[in-house]
C-alpha atoms as a PDB file:
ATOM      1  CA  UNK A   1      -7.815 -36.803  -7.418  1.00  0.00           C
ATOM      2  CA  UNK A   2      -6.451 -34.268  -9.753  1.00  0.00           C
ATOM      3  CA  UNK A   3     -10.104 -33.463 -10.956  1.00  0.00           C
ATOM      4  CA  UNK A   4     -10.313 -32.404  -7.320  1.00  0.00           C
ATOM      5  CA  UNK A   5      -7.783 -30.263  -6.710  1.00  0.00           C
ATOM      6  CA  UNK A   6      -8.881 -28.434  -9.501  1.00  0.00           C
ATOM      7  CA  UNK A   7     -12.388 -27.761  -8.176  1.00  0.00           C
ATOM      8  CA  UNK A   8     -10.780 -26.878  -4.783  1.00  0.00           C
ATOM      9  CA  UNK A   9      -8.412 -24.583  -6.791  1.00  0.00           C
ATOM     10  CA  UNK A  10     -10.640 -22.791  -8.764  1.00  0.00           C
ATOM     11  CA  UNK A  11     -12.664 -22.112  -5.452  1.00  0.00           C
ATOM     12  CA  UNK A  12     -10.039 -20.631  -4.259  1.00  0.00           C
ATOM     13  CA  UNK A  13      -9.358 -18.271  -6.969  1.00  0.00           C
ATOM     14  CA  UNK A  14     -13.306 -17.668  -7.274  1.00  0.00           C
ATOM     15  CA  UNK A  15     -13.995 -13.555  -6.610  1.00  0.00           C
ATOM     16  CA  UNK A  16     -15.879 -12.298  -3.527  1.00  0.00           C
ATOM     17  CA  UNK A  17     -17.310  -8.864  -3.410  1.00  0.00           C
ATOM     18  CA  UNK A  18     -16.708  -7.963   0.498  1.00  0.00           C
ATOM     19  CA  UNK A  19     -17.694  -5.236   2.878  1.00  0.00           C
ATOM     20  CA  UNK A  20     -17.039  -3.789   6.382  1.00  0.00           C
ATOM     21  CA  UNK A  21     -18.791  -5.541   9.051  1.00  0.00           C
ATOM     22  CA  UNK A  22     -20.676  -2.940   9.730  1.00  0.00           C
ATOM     23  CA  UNK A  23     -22.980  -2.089   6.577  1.00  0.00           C
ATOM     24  CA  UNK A  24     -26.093  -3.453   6.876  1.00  0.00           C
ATOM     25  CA  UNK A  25     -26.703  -4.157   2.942  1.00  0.00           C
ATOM     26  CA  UNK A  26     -25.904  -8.034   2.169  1.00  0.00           C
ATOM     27  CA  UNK A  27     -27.184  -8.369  -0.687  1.00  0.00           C
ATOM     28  CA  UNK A  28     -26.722  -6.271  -4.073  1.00  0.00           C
ATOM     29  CA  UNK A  29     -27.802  -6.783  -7.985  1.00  0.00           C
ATOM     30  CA  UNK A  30     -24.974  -7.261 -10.647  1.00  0.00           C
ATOM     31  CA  UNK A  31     -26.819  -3.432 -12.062  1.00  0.00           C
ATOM     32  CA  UNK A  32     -26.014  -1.647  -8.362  1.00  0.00           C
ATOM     33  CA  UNK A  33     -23.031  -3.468  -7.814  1.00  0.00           C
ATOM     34  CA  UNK A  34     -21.809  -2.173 -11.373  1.00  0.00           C
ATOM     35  CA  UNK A  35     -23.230   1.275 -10.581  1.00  0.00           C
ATOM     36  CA  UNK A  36     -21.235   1.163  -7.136  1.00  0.00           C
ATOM     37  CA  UNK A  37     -17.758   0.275  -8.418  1.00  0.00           C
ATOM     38  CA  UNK A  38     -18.895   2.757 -11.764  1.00  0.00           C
ATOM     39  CA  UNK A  39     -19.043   5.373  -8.603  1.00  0.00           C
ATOM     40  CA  UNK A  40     -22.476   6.727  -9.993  1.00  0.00           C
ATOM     41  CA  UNK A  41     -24.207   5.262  -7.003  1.00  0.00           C
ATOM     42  CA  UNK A  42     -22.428   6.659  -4.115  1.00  0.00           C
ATOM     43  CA  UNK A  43     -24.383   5.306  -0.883  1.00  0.00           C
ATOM     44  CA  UNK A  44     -25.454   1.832   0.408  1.00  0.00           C
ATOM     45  CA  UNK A  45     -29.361   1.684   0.456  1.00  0.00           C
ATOM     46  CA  UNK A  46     -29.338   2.822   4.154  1.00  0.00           C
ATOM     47  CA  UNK A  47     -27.930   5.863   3.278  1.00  0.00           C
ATOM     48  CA  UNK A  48     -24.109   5.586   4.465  1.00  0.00           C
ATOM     49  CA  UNK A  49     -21.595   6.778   2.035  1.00  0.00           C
ATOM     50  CA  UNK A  50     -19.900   3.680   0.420  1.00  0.00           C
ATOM     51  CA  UNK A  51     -16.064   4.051   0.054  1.00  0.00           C
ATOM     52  CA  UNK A  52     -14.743   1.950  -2.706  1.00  0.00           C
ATOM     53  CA  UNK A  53     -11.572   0.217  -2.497  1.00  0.00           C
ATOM     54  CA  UNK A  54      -9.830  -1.397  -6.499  1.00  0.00           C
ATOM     55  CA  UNK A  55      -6.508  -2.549  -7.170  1.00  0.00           C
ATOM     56  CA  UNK A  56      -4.836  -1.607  -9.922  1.00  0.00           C
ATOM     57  CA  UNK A  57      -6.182  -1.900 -13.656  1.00  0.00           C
ATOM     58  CA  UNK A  58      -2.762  -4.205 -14.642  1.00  0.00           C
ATOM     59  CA  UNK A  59      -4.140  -6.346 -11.639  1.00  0.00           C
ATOM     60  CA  UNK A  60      -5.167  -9.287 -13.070  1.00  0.00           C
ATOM     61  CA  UNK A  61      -7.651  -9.963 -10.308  1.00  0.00           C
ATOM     62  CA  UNK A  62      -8.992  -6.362 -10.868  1.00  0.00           C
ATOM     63  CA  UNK A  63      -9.120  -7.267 -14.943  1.00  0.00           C
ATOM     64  CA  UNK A  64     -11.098 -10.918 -13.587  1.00  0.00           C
ATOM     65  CA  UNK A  65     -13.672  -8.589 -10.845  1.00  0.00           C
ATOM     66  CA  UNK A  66     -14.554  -6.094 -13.701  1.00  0.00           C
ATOM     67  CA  UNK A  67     -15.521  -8.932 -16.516  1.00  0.00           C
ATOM     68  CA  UNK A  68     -16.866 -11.527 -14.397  1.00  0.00           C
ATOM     69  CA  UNK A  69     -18.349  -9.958 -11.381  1.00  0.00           C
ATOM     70  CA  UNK A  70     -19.769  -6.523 -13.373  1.00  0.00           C
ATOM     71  CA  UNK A  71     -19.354  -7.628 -16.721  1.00  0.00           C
ATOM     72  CA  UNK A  72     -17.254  -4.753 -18.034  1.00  0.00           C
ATOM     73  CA  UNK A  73     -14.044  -4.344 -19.199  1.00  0.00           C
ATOM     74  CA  UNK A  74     -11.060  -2.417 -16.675  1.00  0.00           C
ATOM     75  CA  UNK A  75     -10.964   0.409 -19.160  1.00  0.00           C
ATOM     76  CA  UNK A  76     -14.285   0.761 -19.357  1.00  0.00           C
ATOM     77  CA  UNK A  77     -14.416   1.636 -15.737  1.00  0.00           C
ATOM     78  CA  UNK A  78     -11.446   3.441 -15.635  1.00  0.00           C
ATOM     79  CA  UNK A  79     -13.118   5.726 -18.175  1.00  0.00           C
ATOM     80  CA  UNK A  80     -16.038   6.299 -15.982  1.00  0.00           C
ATOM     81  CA  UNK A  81     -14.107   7.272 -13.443  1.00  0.00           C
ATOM     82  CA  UNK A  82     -12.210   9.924 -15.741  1.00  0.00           C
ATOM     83  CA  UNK A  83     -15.108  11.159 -16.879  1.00  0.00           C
ATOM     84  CA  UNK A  84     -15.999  11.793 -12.903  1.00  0.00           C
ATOM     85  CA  UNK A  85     -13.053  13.508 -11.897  1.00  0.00           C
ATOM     86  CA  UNK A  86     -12.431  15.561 -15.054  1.00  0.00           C
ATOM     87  CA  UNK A  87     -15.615  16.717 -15.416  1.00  0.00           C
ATOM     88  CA  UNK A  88     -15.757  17.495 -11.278  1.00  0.00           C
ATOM     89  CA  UNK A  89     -19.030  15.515 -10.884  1.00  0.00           C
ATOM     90  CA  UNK A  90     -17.014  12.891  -8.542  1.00  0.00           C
ATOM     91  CA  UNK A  91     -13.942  11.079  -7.691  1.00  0.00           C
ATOM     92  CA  UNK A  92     -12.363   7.740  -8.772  1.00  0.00           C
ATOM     93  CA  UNK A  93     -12.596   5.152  -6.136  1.00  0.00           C
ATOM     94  CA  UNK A  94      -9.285   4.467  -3.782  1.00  0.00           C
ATOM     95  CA  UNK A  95      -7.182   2.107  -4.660  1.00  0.00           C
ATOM     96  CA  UNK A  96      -4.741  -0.337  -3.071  1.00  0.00           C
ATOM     97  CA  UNK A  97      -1.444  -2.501  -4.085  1.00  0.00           C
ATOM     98  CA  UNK A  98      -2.196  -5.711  -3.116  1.00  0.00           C
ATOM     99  CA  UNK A  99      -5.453  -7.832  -1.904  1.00  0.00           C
ATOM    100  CA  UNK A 100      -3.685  -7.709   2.042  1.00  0.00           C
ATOM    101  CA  UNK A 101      -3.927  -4.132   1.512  1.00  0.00           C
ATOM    102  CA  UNK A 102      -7.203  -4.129   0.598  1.00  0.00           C
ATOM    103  CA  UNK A 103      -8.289  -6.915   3.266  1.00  0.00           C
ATOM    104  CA  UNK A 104      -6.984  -4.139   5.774  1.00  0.00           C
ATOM    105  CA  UNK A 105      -8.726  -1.005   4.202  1.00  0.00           C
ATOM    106  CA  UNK A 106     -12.114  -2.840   3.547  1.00  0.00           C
ATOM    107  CA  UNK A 107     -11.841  -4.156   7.223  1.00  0.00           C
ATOM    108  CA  UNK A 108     -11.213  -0.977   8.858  1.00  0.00           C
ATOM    109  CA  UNK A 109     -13.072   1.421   6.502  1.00  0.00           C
ATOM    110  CA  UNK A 110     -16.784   2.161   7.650  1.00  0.00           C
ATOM    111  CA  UNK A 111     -18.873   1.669   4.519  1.00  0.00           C
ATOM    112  CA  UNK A 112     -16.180  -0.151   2.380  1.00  0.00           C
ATOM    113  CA  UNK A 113     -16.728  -2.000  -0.192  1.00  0.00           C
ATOM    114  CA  UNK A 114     -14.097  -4.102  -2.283  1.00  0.00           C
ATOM    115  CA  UNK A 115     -13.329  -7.864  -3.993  1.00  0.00           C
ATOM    116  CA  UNK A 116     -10.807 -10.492  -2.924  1.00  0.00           C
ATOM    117  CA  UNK A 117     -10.037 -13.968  -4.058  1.00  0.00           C
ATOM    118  CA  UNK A 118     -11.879 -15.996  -1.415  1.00  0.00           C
ATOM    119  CA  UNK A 119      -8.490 -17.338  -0.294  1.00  0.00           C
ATOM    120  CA  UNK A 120      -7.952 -13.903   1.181  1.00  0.00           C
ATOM    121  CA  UNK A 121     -11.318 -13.748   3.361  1.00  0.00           C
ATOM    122  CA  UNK A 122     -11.052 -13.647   7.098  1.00  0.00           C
ATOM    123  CA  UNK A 123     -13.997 -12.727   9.628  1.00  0.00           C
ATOM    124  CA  UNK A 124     -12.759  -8.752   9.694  1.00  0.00           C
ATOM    125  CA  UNK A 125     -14.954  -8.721   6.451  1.00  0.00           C
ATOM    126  CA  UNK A 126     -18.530  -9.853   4.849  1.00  0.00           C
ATOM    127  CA  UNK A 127     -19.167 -11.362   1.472  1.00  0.00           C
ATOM    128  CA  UNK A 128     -21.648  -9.361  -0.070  1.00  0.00           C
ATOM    129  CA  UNK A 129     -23.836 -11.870  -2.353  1.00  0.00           C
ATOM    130  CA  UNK A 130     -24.551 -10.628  -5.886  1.00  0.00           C
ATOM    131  CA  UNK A 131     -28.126 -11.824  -7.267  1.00  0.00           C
END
């Protein structure tokens, strides 16, 4: 029993990169995905401008999304991103307080893109699946 509550929990927990409902991409690679959230690829292969959505880099679901989802470390990223702005090739993605807050941005954000525990999925988003 307890071995099974600790499946169901670790489901739970378990990262899900999500999307608005309405971009048509629903599938990415763990390199594009990477480059996305890096902010060095800055549209969705259809062509609309993707509008990326972190929490903060003390979050320690942001800290779990960058190593186990893209395989870098938060400051790694957050480097990138300073390197972007500073440099005035781009712009650091937005970023939100809490995963409710980025539930509602991702939902009502043409061309969002974003990561929740799955225990905060609902049907105003899409899980995009990472090959």
């Amino acid at each position: 029993m307890l071995l099974a509550s600790t499946v169901t929990s670790a489901q739970e927990r378990s990262l899900a990169v999500v999307a608005h409902p309405g971009v048509m991409t629903h599938q990415l690679t763990r390199d594009t995905t990477r480059a996305i959230f890096a902010m060095r690829q800055r549209t969705w292969p259809d062509g609309q401008a993707v509008r990326v959505f972190v929490l903060d880099n003390n979050h320690p679901v942001h800290a779990r999304f960058a190593k186990e989802q893209l395989a870098v470390y938060p400051h790694q990223l957050q480097l990138a991103w300073d390197r972007m702005v500073f440099s005035g090739t781009g712009q650091a993605p937005n970023r939100v307080r809490n995963q409710q807050e980025m539930l509602e941005r991702i939902a009502t954000t043409p061309g969002a893109l974003g990561y929740l525990e799955r225990e905060y999925l609902d049907d105003r988003v899409q899980v995009i699946s990472m090959e």
